[in-house]
Protein backbone atom coordinates (compact mmCIF):
# COMPACT_ATOMS: atom_id res chain seq x y z
CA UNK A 1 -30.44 -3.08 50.55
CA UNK A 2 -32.46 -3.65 47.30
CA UNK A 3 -29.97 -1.58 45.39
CA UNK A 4 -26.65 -3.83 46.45
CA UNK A 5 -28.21 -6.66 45.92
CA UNK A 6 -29.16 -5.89 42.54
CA UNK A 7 -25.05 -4.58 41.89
CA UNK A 8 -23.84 -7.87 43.35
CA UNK A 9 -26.57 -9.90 41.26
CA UNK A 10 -25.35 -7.84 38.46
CA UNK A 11 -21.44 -7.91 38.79
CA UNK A 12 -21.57 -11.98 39.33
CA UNK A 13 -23.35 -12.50 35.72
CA UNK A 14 -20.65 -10.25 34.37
CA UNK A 15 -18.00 -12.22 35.90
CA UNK A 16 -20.13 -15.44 34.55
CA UNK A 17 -20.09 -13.86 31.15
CA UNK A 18 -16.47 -13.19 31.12
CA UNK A 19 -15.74 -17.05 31.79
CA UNK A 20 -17.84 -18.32 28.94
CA UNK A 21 -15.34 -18.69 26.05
CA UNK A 22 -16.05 -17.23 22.81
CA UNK A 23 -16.88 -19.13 19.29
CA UNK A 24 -14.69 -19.66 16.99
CA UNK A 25 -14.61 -17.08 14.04
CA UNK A 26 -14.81 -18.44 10.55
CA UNK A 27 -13.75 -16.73 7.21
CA UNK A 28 -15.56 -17.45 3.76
CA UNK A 29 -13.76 -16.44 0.60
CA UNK A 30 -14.65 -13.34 -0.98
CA UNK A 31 -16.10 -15.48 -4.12
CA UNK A 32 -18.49 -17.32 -2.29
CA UNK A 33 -19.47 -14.40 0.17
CA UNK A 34 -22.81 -12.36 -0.19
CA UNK A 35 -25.62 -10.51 1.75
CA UNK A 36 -28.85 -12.13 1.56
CA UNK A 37 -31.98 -9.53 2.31
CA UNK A 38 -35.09 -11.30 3.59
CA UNK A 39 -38.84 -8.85 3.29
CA UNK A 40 -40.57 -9.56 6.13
CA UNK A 41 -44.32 -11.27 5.37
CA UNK A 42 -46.28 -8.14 6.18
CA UNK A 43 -43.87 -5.77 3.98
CA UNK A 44 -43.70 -8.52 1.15
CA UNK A 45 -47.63 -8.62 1.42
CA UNK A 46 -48.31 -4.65 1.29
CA UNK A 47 -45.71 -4.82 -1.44
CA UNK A 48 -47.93 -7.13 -3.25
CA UNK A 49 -50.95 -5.55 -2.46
CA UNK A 50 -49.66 -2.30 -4.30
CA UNK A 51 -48.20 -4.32 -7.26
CA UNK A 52 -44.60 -3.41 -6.63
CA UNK A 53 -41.87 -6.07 -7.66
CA UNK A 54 -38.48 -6.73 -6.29
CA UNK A 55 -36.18 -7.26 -9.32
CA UNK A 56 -32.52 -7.97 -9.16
CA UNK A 57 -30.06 -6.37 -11.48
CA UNK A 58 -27.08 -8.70 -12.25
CA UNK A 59 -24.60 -10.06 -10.47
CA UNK A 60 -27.89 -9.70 -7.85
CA UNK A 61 -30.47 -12.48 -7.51
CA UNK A 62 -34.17 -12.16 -6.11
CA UNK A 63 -36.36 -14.81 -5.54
CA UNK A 64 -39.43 -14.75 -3.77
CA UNK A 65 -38.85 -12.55 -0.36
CA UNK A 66 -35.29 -12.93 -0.69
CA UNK A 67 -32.53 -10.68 -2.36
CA UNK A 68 -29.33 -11.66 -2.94
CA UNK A 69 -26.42 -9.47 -3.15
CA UNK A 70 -22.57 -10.83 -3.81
CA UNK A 71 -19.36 -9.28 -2.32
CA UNK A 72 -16.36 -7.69 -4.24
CA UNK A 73 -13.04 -6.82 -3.36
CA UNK A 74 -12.48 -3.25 -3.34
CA UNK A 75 -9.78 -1.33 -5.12
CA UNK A 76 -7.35 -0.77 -2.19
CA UNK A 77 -7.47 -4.91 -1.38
CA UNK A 78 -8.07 -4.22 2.27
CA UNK A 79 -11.47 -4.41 3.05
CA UNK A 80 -14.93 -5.46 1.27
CA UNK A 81 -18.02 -3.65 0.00
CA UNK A 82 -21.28 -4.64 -1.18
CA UNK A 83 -21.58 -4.94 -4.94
CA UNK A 84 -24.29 -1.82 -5.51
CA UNK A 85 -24.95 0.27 -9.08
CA UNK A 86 -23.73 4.04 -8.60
CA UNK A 87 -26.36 6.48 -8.08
């Protein structure tokens, strides 16, 4: 008895969820698009503690606990990457 109530409580939020409509989805140019990177407060402290320093290398921007990393087209013009140095 427990068990089919729990399936019927189950199946009816489901059916609830498939009612809800979704949000709208917006696109952002590629110029104005980026990945921003926020530490943590513990990480950013023990980084602190051990004298380590977060430092951007351009186009990149760090600030605080926050890294900022644009997005760039990539060669084929169909989808996007992150804007990384080779290793």
């Amino acid at each position: 008895m427990k068990n089919r109530r729990a399936l019927i409580k189950t199946v009816l939020v489901l059916a609830a969820l498939a009612l809800v409509p979704a949000g709208p989805a917006h696109a952002l140019p590629l110029e104005n698009a980026g990945v921003q990177l926020q530490l943590g407060t513990v990480l950013a402290k023990k980084l602190k503690k051990e004298e380590v320093r977060l430092v951007a290398l351009a186009p990149g921007k760090a600030g605080g606990r926050t890294l900022t990393l644009p997005m760039t087209e990539s060669s084929d013009g169909l989808s996007s990457r992150l804007s990384t140095a080779r290793r």
